[in-house]
Protein backbone atom coordinates (compact mmCIF):
# COMPACT_ATOMS: atom_id res chain seq x y z
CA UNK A 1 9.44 6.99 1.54
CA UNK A 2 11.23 8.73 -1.34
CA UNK A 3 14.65 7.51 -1.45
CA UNK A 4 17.52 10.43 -0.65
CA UNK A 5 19.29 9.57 -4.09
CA UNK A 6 16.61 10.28 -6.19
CA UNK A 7 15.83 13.94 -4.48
CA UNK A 8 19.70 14.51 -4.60
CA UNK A 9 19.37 13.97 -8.65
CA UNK A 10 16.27 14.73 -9.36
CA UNK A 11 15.28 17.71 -7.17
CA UNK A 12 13.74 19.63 -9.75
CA UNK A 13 11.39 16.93 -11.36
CA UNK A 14 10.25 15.48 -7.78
CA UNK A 15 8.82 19.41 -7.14
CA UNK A 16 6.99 19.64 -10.23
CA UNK A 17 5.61 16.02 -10.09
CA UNK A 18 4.07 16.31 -6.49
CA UNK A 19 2.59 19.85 -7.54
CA UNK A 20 0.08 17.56 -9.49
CA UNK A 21 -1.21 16.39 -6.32
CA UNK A 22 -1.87 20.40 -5.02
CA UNK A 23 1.43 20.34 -3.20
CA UNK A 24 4.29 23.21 -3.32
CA UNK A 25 6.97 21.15 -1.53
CA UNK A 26 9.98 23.22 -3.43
CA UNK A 27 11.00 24.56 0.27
CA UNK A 28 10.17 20.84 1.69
CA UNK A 29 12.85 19.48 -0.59
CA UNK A 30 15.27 22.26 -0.41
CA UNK A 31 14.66 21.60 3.48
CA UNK A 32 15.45 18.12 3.06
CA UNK A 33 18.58 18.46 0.92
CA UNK A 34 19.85 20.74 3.49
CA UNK A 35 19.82 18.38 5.86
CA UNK A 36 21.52 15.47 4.00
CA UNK A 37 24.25 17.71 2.82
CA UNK A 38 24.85 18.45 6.75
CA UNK A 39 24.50 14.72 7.60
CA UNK A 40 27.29 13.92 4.69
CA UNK A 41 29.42 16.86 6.33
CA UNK A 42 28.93 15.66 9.69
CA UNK A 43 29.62 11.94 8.42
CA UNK A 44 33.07 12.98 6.76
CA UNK A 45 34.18 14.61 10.20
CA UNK A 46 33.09 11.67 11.72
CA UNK A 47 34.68 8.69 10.03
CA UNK A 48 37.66 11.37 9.74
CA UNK A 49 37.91 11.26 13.85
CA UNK A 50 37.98 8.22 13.96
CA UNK A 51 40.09 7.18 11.50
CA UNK A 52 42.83 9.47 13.10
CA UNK A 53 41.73 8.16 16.41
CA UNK A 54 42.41 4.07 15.30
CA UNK A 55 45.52 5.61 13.76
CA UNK A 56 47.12 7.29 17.11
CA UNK A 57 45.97 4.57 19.12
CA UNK A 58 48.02 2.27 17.19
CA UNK A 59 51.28 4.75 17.54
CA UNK A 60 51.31 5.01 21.42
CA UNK A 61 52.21 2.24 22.13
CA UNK A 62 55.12 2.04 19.59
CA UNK A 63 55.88 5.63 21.23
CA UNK A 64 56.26 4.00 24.67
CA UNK A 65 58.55 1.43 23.49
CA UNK A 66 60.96 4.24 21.86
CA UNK A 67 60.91 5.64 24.84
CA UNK A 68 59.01 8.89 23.23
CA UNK A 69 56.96 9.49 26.09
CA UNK A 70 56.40 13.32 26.38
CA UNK A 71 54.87 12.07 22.20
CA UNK A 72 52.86 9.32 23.40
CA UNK A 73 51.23 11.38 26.60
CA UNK A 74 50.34 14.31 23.71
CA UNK A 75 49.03 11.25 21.61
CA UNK A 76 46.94 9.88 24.77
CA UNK A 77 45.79 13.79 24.59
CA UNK A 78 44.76 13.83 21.66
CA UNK A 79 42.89 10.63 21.55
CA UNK A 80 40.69 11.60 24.54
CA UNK A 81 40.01 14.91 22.56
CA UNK A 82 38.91 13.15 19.69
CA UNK A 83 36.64 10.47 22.02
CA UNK A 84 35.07 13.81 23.19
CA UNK A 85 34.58 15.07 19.51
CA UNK A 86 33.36 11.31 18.13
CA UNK A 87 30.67 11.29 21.20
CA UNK A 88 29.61 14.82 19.99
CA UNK A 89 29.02 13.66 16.23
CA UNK A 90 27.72 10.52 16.92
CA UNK A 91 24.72 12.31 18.38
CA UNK A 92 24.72 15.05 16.14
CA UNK A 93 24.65 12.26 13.61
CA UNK A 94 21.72 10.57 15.16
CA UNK A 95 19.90 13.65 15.48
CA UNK A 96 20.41 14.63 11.82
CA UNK A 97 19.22 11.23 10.54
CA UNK A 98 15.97 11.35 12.50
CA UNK A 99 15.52 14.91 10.81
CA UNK A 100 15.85 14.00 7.64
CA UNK A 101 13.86 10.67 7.91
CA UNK A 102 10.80 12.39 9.40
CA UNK A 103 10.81 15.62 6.52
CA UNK A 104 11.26 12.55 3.88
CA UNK A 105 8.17 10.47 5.74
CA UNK A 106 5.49 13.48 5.53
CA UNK A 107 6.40 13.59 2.02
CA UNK A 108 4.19 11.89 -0.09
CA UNK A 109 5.40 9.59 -3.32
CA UNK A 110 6.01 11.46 -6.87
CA UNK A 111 3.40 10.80 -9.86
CA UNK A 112 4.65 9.11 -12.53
CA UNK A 113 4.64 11.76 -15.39
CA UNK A 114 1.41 9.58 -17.24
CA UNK A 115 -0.47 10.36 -13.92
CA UNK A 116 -2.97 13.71 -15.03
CA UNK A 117 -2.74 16.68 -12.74
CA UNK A 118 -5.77 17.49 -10.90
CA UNK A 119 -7.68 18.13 -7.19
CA UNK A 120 -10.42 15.74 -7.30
CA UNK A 121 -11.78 12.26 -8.46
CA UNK A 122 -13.27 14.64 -11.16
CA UNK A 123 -10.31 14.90 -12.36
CA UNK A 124 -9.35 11.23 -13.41
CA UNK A 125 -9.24 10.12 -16.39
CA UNK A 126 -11.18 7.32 -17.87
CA UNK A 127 -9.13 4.81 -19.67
CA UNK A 128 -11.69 2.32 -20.90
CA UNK A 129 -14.85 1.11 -20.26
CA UNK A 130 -16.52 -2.36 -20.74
CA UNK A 131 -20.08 -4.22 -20.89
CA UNK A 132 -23.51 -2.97 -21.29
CA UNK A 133 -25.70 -1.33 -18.46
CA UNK A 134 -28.32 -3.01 -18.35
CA UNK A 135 -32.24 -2.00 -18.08
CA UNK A 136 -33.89 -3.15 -15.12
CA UNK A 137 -37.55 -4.25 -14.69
CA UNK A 138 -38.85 -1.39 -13.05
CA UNK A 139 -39.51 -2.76 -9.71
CA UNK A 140 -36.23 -3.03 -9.79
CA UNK A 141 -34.42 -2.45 -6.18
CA UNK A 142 -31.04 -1.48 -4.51
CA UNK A 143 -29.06 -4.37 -3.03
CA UNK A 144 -30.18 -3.71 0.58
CA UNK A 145 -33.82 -4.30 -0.08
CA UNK A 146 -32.68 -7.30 -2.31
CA UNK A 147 -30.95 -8.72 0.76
CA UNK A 148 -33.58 -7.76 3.32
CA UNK A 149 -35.95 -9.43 0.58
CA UNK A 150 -34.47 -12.63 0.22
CA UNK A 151 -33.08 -12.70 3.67
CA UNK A 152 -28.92 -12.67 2.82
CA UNK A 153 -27.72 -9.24 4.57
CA UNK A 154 -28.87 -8.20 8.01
CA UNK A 155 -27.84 -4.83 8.87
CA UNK A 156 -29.70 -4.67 11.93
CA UNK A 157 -27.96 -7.52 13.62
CA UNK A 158 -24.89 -6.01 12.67
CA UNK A 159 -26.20 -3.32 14.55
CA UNK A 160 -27.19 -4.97 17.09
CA UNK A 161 -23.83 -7.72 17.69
CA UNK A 162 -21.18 -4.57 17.30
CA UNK A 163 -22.58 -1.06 15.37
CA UNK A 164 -22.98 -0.06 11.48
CA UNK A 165 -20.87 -1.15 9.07
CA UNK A 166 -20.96 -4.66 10.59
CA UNK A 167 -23.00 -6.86 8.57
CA UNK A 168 -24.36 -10.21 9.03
CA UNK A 169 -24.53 -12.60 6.18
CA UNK A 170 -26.60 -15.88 6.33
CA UNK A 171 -27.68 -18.12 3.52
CA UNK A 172 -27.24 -17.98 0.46
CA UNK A 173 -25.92 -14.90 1.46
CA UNK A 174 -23.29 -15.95 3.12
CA UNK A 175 -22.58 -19.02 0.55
CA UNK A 176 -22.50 -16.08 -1.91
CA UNK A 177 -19.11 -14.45 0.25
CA UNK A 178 -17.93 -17.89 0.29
CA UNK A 179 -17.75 -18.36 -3.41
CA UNK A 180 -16.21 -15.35 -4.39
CA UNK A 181 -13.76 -15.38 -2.06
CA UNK A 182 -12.74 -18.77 -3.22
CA UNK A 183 -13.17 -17.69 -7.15
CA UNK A 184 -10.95 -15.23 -6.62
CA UNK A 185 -7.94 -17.07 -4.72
CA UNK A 186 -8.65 -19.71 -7.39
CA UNK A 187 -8.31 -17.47 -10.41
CA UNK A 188 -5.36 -15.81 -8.60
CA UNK A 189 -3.66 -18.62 -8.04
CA UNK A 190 -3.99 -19.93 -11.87
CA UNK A 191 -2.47 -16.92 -12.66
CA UNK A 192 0.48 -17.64 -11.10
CA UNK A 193 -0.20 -15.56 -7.50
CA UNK A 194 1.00 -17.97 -4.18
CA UNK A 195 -1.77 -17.91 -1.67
CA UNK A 196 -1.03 -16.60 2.00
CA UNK A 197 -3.24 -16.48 4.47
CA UNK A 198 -1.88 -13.69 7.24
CA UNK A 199 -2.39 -12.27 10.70
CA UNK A 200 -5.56 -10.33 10.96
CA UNK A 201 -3.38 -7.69 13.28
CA UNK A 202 0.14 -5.98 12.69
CA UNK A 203 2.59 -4.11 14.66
CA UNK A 204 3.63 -0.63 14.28
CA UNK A 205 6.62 -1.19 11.91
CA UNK A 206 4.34 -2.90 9.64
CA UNK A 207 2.00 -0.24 9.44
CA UNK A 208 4.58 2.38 8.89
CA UNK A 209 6.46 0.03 5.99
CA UNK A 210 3.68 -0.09 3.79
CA UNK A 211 2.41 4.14 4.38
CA UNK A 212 -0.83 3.64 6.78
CA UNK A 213 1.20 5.08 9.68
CA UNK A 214 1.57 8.02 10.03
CA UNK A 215 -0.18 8.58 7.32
CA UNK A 216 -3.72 7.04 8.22
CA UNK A 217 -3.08 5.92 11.93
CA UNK A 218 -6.67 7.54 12.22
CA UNK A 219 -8.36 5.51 9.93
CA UNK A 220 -7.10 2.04 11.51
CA UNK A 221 -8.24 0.27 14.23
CA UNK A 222 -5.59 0.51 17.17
CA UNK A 223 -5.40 -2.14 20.56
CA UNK A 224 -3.40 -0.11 22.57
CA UNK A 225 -2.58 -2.27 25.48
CA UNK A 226 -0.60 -4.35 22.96
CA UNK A 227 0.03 -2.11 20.30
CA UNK A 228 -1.03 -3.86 17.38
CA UNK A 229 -3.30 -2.42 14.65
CA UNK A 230 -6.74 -4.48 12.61
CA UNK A 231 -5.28 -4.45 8.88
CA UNK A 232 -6.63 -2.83 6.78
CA UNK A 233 -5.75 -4.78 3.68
CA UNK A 234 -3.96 -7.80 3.62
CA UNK A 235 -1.07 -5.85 1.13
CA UNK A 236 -0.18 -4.86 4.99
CA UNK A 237 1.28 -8.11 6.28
CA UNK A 238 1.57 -9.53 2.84
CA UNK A 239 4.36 -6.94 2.37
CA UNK A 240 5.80 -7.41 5.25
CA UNK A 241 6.76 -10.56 5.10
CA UNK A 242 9.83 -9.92 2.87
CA UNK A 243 10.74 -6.41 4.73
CA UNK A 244 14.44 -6.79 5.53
CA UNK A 245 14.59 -9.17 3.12
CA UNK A 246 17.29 -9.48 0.07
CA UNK A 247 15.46 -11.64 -2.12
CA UNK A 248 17.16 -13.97 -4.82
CA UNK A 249 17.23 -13.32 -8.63
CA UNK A 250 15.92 -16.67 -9.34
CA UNK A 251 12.91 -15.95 -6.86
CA UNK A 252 11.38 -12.92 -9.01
CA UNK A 253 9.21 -11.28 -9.38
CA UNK A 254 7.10 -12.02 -5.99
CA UNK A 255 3.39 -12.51 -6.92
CA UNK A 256 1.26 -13.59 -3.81
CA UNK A 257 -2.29 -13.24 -3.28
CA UNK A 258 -4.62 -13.30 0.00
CA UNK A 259 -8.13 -13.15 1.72
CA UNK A 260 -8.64 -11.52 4.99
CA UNK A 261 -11.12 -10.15 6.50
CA UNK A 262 -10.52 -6.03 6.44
CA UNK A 263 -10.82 -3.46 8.93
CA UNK A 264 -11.54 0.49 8.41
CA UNK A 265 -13.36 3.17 11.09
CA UNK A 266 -13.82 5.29 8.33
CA UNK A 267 -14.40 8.33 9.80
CA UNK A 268 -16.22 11.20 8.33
CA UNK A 269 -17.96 9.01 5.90
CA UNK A 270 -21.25 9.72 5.77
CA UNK A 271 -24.82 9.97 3.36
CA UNK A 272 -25.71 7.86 0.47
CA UNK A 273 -21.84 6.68 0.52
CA UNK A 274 -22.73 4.65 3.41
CA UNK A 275 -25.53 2.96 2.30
CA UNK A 276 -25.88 -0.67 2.46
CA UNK A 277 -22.87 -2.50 1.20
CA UNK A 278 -21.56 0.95 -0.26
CA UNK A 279 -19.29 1.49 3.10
CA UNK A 280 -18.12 -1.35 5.80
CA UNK A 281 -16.07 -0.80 9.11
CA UNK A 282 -15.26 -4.86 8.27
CA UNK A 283 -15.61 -6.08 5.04
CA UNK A 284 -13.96 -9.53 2.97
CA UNK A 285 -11.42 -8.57 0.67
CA UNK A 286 -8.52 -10.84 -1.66
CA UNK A 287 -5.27 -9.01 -2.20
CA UNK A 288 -2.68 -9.14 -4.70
CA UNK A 289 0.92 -8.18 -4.25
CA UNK A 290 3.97 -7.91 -6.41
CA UNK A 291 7.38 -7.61 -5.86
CA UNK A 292 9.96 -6.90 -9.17
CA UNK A 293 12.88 -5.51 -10.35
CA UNK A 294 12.14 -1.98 -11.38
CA UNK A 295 12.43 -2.38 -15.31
CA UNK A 296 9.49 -4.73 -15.32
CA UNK A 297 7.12 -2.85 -12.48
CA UNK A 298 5.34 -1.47 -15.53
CA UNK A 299 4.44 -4.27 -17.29
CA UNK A 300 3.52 -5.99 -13.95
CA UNK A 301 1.17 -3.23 -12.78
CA UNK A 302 0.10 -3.81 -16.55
CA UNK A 303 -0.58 -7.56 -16.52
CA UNK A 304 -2.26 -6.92 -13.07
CA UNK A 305 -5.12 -4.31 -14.65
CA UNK A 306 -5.63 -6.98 -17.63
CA UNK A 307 -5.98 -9.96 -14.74
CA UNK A 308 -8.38 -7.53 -12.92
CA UNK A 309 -10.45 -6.88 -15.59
CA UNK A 310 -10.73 -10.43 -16.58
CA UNK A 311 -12.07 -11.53 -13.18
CA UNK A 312 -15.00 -8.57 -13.84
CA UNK A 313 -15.51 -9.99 -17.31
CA UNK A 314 -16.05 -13.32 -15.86
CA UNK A 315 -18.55 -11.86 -13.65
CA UNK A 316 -20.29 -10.10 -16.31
CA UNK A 317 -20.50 -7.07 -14.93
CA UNK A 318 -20.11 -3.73 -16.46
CA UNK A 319 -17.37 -1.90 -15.22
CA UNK A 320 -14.73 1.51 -16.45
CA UNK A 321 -10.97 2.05 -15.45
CA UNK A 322 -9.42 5.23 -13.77
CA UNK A 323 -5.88 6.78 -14.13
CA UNK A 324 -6.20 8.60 -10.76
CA UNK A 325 -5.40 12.49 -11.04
CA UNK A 326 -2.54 13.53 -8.91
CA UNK A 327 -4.88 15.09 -6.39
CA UNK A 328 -6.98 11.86 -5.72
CA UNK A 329 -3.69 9.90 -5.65
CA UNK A 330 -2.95 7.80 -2.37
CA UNK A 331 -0.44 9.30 -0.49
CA UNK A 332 2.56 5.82 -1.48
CA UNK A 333 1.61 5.52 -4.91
CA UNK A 334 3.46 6.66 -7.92
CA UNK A 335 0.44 5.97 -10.13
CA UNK A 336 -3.32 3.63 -9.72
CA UNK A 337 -5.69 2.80 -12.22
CA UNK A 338 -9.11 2.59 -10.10
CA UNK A 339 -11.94 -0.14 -11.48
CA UNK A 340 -15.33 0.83 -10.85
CA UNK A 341 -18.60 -1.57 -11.11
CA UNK A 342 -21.66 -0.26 -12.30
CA UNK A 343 -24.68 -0.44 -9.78
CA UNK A 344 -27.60 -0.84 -11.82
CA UNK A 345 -30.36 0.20 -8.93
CA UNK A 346 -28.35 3.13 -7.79
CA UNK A 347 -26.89 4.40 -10.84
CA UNK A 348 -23.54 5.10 -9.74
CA UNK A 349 -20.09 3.95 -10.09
CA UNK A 350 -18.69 2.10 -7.44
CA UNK A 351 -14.81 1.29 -6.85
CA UNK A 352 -13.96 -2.41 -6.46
CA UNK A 353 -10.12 -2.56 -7.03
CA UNK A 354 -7.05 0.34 -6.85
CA UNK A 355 -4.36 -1.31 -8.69
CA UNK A 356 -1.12 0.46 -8.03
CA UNK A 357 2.43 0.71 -8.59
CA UNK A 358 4.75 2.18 -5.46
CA UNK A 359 7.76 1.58 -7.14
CA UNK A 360 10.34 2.42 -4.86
CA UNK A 361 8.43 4.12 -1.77
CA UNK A 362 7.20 1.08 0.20
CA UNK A 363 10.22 -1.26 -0.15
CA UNK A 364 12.41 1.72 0.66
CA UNK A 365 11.27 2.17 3.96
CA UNK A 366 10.73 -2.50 4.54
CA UNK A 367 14.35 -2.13 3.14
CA UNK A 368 12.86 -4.86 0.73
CA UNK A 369 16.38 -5.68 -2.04
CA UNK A 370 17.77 -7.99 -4.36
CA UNK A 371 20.89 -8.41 -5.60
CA UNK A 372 21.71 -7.28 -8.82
CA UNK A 373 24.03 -8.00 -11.53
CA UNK A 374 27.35 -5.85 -10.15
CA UNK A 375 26.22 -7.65 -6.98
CA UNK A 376 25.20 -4.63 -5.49
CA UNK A 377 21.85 -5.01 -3.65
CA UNK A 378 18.78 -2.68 -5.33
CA UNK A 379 15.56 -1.62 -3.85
CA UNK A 380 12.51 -3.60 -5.62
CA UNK A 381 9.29 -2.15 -6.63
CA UNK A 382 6.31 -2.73 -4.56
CA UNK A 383 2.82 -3.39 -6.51
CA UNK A 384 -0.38 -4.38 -5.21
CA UNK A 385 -4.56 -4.38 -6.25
CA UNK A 386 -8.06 -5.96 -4.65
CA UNK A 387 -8.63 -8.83 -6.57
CA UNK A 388 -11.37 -8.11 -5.27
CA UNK A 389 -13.22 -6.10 -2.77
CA UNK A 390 -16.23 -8.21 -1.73
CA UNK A 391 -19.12 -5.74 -0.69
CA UNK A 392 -19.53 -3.89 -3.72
CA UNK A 393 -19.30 -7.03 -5.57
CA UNK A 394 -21.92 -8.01 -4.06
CA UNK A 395 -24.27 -5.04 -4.13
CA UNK A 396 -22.90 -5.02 -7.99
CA UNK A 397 -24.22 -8.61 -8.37
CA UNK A 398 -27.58 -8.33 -6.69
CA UNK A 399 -28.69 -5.13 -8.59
CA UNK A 400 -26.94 -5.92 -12.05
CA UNK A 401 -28.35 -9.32 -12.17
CA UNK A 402 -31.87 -9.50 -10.66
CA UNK A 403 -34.35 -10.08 -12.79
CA UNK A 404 -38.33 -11.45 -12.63
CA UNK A 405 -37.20 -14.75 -11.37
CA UNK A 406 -34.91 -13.92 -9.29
CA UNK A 407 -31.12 -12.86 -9.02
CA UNK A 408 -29.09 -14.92 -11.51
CA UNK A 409 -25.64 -16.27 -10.44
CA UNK A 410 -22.43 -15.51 -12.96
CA UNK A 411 -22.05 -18.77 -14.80
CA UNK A 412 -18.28 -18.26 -14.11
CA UNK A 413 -19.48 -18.58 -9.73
CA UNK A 414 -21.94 -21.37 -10.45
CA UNK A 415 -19.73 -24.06 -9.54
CA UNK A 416 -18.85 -22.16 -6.13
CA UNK A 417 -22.45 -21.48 -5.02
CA UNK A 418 -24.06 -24.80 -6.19
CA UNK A 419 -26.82 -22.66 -6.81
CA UNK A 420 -27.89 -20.90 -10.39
CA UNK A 421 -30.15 -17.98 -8.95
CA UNK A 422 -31.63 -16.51 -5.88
């Protein structure tokens, strides 16, 4: 959530940065300053009545004792006027905040000014790309006959246990998920990210401090009867656990790192998208979140695309980097740099990581502080990437590295798998 200070300041350059994501919101933040200036107004009356109210209720009784009591009944008047008027602004107050807070929830964060304008994922702009794509045998095949093939994917007992987009992996299969998930923790971890390991489910104030609700209630799994929601990243509870939080100098910057098992319903997805391991209702995923001061977000989110790329590296798998366009922006961040894998069989790009920096707009509404120098306590910037998304890993793995005899295992993931090749 955009904080109220920065529209107050900066009205004109939060207009023209969100009109790189396609949206006019010059009346949205004219509405919105409205509404704080009358929440100020209302404020001053307020603390004004009340003031005058401590002050008269303090005099009546001195009025009594003088013996000034035709002053201290007009007093006593007054004092119930001003309850009246106090009761009256209090809920005008209440009413005004809840305004304002829902006009500055629907709007979305502000692009840094690096982030490109644009509508679409045509729009992004590549930043780099590494590796060599390599030529295939030419029987080669797409992951999901490789894993029907050597028996390491069923689809159709996902199918059959809960619907599509529920795999079962057995095997070497499953050892494969095993290893990277531990690869990644471990490399995480050596570079300098504490390991969590969270609830699978969150409540509705977790869900709303980190932007999926409102914003994608529909695209998360929701239990009702107790309210709680399937995460759908572990940068959900991960970043929760320091909402309400004022964190100590000495314990910055916050790098922590998670696997969990992620949930999505995904709706509308459909076609060659869905293929395979392309698109998962549950997939396996490791997290990385940071929390820092706001002069050294940049270099964080920084550090955090170079640690990302290394894993890939490692992994020896061609992949390019994406500054997102405006328009393909998700609706907290300020600015992501996407990582895509190349999938050899399919000849396509497929995204693995978003690595992004939401500077103020998640810890804003987790009221997530420090305390800085003129012991005043600051908002922190919120960071967080996949480090990494299993599935297309996987399917990145399998076609990338399958070759006459068989599908050879990253040297860097031997040690995991105890195995050299499929």
């Amino acid at each position: 959530m955009l904080e109220i200070t920065y529209l107050r300041e900066n009205a004109t350059a939060a207009v023209a940065g969100l009109k790189k994501r396609g949206l006019d919101a010059d009346q949205n933040v004219k509405d919105i300053l409205k509404l704080d200036e009358l929440r100020r107004q209302n404020q001053n009356e307020l603390d004004q009545a009340l003031a005058e109210s401590n002050r008269i209720s303090k005099e009546i009784g001195m009025l009594f004792k003088e013996g000034k009591r035709e002053e201290a009944d007009a007093a006593k008047a007054r004092t119930a006027e001003l309850k009246t008027r106090i009761k009256e602004l209090q809920q005008e107050q209440e009413q005004l905040k809840h305004s304002l807070e829902q006009d500055l929830v629907a709007l979305p964060n502000v692009p840094l000014e690096s982030v490109p304008a644009g509508n679409s994922e045509a729009d992004n702009e590549e930043i780099k790309r590494v590796g060599d794509i390599k030529s295939l045998p030419e029987n080669a095949k797409p992951h999901w006959e490789l894993a029907e093939e050597h028996k390491l994917i069923r689809f159709d007992l996902g199918v059959k246990i809960t619907g599509a987009g529920f795999p079962v992996y057995q095997g070497k299969g499953a050892r494969l998920q095993r290893a990277l998930i531990n690869f990644f923790l471990e490399e995480n971890i050596k570079a300098g990210f504490e390991e969590y390991q969270p609830p699978l489910m969150v409540n509705e104030d977790s869900g709303f401090g980190t932007g999926q609700l409102p914003d994608k209630e529909g695209q998360m799994y929701h239990m009702p009867e107790d309210n709680l929601y399937a995460i759908p990243t572990a940068e959900v509870p991960i970043t929760n656990i320091f909402r309400d939080e004022i964190l100590a100098n000495e314990d910055l910057p916050i790098k922590a790192t998670a696997y969990s098992a992620c949930f999505r319903r995904e709706a509308g997805s459909y076609g060659k998208d869905v293929r395979g391991l392309n698109r998962l209702h549950q997939f396996d995923k490791v997290e990385v979140v940071c929390l820092t001061k706001p002069e050294e977000s940049m270099a964080m989110l920084d550090s955090m695309v170079d640690h990302i790329a290394g894993l890939l590296e490692k992994l020896e798998l061609p992949y390019r980097v994406l500054r997102l366009c405006g328009g393909d922006l998700g609706f907290t961040s300020a600015i992501t740099y996407d990582f895509e894998v190349w999938s050899a069989a399919q000849e396509r790009w497929l995204e693995v990581s978003s690595v992004s920096n939401f500077q103020t707009f998640q810890t804003n509404r987790m009221k997530i502080r420090y305390r800085g120098e003129d012991k005043k306590t600051h908002l922190l910037h919120s960071l967080n990437g996949s480090a990494l998304a299993l599935p297309r890993i996987v399917a990145a793995l399998l076609e990338n590295h399958q070759t006459d005899a068989g599908i050879m295992i990253p040297e860097a993931l031997r040690s995991y798998t105890g195995f050299e090749k499929i």
